[in-house]
C-alpha atoms as a PDB file:
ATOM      1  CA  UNK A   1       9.475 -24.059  -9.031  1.00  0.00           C
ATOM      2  CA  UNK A   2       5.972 -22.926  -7.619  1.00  0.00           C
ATOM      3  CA  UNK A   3       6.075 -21.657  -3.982  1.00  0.00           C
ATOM      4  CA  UNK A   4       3.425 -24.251  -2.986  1.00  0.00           C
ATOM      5  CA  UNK A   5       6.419 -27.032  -4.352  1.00  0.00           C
ATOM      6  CA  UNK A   6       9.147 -25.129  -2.443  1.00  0.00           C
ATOM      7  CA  UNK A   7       6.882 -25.005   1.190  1.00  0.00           C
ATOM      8  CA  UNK A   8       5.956 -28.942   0.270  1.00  0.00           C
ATOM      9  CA  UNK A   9       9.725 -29.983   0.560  1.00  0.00           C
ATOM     10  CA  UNK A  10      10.515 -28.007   3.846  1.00  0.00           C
ATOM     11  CA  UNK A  11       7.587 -29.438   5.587  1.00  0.00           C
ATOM     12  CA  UNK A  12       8.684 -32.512   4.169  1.00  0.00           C
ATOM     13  CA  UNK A  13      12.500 -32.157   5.078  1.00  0.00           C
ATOM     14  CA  UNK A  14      10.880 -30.983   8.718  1.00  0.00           C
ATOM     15  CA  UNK A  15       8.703 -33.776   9.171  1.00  0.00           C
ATOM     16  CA  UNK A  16      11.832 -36.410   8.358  1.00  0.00           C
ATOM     17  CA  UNK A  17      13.380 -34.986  11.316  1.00  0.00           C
ATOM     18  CA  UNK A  18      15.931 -33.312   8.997  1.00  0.00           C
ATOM     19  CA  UNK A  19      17.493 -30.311   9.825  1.00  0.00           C
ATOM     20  CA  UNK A  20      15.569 -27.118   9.253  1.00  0.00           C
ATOM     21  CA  UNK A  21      16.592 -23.801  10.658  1.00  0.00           C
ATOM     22  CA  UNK A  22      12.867 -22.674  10.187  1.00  0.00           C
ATOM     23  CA  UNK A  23      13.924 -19.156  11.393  1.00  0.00           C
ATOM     24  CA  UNK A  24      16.220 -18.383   8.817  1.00  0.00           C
ATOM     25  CA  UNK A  25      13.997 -20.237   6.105  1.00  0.00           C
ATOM     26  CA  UNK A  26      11.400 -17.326   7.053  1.00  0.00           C
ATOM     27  CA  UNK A  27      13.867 -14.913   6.453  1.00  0.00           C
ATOM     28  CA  UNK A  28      13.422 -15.332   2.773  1.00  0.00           C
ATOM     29  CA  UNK A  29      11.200 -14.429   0.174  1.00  0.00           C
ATOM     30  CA  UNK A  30       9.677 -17.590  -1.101  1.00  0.00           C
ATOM     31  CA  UNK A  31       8.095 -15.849  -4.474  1.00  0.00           C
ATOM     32  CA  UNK A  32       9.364 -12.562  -6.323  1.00  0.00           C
ATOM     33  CA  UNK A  33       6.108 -10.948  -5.958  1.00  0.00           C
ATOM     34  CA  UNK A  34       3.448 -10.754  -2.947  1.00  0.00           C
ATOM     35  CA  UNK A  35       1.039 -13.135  -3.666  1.00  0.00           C
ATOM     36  CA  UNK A  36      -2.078 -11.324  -2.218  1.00  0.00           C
ATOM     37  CA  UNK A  37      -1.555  -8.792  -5.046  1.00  0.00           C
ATOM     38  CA  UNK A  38      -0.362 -10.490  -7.830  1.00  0.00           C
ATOM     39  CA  UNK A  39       0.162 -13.790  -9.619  1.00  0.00           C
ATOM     40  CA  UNK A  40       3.165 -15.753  -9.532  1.00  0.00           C
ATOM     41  CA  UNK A  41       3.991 -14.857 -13.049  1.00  0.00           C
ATOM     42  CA  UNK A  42       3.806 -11.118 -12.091  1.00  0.00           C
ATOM     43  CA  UNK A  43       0.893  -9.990 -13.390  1.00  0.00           C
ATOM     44  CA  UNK A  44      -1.601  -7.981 -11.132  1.00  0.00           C
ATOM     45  CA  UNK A  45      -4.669  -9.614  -9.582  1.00  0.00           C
ATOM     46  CA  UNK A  46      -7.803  -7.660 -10.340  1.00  0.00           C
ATOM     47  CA  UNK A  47     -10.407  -6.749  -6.898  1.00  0.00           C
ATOM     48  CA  UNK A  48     -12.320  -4.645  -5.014  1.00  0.00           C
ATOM     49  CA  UNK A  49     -10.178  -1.738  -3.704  1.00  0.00           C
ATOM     50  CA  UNK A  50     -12.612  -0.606  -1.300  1.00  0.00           C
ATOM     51  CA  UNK A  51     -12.494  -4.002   0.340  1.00  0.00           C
ATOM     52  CA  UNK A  52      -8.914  -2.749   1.761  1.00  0.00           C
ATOM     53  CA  UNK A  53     -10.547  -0.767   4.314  1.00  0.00           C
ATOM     54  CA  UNK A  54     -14.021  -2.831   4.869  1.00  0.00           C
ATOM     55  CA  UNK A  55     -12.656  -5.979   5.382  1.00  0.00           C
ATOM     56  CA  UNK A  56      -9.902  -5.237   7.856  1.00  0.00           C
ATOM     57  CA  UNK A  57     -12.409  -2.280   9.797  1.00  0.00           C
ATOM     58  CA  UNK A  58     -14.895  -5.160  10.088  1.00  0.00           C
ATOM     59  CA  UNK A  59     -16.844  -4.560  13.652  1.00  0.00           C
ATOM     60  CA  UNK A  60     -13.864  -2.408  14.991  1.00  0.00           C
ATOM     61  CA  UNK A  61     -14.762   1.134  16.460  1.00  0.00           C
ATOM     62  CA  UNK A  62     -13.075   3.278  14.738  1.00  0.00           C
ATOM     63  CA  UNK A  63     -13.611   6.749  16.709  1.00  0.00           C
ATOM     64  CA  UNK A  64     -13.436  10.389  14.319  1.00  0.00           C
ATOM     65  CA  UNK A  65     -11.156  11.703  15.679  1.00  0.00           C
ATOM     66  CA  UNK A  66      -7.933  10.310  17.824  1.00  0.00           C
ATOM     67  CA  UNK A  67      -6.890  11.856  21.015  1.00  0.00           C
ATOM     68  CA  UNK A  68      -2.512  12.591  20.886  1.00  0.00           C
ATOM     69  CA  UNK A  69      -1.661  12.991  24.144  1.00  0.00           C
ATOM     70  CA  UNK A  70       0.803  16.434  24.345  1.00  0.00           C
ATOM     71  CA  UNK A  71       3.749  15.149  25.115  1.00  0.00           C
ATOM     72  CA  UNK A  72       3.963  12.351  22.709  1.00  0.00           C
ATOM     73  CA  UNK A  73       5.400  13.063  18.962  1.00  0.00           C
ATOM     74  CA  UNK A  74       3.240  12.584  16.211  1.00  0.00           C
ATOM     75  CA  UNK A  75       2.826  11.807  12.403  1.00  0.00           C
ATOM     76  CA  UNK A  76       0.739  11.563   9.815  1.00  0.00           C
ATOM     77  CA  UNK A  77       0.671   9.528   6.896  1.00  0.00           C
ATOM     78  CA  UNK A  78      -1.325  10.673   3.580  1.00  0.00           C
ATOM     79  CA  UNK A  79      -1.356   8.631   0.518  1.00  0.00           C
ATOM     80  CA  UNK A  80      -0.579  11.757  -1.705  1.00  0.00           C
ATOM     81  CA  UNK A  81      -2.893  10.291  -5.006  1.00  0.00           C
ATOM     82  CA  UNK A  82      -6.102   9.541  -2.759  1.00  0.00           C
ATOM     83  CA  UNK A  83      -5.078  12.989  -0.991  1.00  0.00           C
ATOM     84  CA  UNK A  84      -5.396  14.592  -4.853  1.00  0.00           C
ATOM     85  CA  UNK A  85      -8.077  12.655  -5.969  1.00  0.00           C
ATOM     86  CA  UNK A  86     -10.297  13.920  -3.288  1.00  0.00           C
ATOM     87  CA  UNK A  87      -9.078  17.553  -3.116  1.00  0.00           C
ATOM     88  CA  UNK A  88     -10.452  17.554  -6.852  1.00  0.00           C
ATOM     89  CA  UNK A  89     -10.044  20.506  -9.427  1.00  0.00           C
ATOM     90  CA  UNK A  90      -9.233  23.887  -7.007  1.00  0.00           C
ATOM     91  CA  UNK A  91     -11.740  25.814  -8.648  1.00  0.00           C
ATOM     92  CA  UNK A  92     -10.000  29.499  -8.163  1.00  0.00           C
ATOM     93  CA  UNK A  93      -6.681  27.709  -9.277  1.00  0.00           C
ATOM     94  CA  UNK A  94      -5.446  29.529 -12.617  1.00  0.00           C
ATOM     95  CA  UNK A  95      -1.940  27.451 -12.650  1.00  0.00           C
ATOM     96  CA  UNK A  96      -0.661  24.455 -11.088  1.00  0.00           C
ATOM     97  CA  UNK A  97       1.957  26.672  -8.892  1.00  0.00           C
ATOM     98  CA  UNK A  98      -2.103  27.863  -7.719  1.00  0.00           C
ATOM     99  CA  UNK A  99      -3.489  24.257  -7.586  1.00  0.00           C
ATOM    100  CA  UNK A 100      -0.145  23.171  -5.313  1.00  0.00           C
ATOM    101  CA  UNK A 101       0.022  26.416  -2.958  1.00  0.00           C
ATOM    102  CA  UNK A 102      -4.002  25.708  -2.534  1.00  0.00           C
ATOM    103  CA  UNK A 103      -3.363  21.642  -2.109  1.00  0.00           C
ATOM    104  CA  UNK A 104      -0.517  22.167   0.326  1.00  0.00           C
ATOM    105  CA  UNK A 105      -2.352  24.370   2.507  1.00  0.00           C
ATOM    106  CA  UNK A 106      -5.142  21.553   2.389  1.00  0.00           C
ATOM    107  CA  UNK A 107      -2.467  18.918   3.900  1.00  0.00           C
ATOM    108  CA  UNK A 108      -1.139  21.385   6.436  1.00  0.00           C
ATOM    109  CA  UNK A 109      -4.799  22.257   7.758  1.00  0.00           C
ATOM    110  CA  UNK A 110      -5.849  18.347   7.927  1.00  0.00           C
ATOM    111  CA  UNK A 111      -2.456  17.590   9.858  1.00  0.00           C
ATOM    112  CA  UNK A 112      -2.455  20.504  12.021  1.00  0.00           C
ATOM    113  CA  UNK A 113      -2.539  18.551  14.871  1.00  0.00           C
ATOM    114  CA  UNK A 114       0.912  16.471  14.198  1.00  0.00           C
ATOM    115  CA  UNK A 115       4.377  17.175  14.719  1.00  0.00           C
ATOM    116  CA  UNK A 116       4.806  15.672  11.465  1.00  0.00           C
ATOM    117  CA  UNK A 117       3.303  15.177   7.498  1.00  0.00           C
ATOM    118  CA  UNK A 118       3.907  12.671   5.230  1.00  0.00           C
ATOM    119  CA  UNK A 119       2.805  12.505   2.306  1.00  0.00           C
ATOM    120  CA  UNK A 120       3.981   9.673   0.228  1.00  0.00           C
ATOM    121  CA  UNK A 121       3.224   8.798  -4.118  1.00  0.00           C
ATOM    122  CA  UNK A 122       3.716   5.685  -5.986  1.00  0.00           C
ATOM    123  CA  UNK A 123       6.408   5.702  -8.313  1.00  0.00           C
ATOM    124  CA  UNK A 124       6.926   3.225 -10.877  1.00  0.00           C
ATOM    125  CA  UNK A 125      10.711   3.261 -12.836  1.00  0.00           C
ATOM    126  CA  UNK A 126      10.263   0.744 -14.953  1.00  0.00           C
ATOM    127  CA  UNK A 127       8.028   0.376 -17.682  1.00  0.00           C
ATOM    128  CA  UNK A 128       5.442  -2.618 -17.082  1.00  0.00           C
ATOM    129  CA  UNK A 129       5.293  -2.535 -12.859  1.00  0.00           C
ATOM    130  CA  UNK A 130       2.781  -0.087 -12.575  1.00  0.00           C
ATOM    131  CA  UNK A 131      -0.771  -0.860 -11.946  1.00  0.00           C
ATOM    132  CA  UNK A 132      -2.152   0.879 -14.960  1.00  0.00           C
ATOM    133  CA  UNK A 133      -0.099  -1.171 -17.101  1.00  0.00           C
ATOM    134  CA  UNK A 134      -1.211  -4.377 -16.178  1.00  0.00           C
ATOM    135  CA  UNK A 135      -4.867  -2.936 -16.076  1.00  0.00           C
ATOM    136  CA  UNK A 136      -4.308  -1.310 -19.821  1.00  0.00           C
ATOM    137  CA  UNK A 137      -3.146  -5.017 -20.697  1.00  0.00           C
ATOM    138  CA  UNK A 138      -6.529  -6.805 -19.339  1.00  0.00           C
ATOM    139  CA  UNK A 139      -8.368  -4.575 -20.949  1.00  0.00           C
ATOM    140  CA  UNK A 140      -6.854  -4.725 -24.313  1.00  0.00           C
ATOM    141  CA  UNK A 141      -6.976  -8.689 -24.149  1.00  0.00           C
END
């Protein structure tokens, strides 16, 4: 049953003055997957990455650098890929033991500031739920 069916007969049920514990009805996924991402069937929507960060950033200041007051903790939160992707090849870097001493000192100098780093990678167990796959599969069609 589609989600758009399922949210039909609630507001249905609701409108008949049935009983409807809407709370608890929220409580619950209403599709397997996030519909903002992917189809209902699973399979990825295709867009505009960079739209992530326009879209929402849309006419809001967003100043250089933020101000942590001393006495409050801190953390930061580095999406580890984007973090690799833009320290690029370490050109003195002979091994990767080099390339990870040289990228760790990288995340420790740009979160100097907090009390704490973390740095967090997608992982993907099972074959067929990464991005890539569904990507390699559009292409190939």
């Amino acid at each position: 049953m589609r989600s758009s069916q399922i949210f039909q007969r609630l507001l249905t049920a609701y409108q008949a003055s049935r009983s409807v514990d809407r709370d608890k009805i929220w409580t619950h996924e209403l599709v397997k997957v996030p519909l903002s991402i992917a189809t209902e069937n699973g399979s990825l929507q295709s867009g505009n990455k960079s739209m992530l960060v326009d879209v929402p950033t849309t006419d809001v200041n967003c100043p250089p650098e933020i101000e942590i007051p001393k006495d409050e903790y801190s953390c930061l939160v580095i999406d580890g890929q984007g973090s690799v992707a833009a320290f690029g090849k370490a050109a003195v870097a002979k091994t990767f033991c080099d390339y990870a001493d040289r990228f760790v000192h990288h995340i420790q100098m740009v979160g100097k500031r907090f009390d704490c780093i973390d740095v967090t990678f997608d992982q993907y167990k099972d074959t067929g739920t990464s991005i890539k796959d569904g990507s390699a599969k559009r292409s190939l069609a």
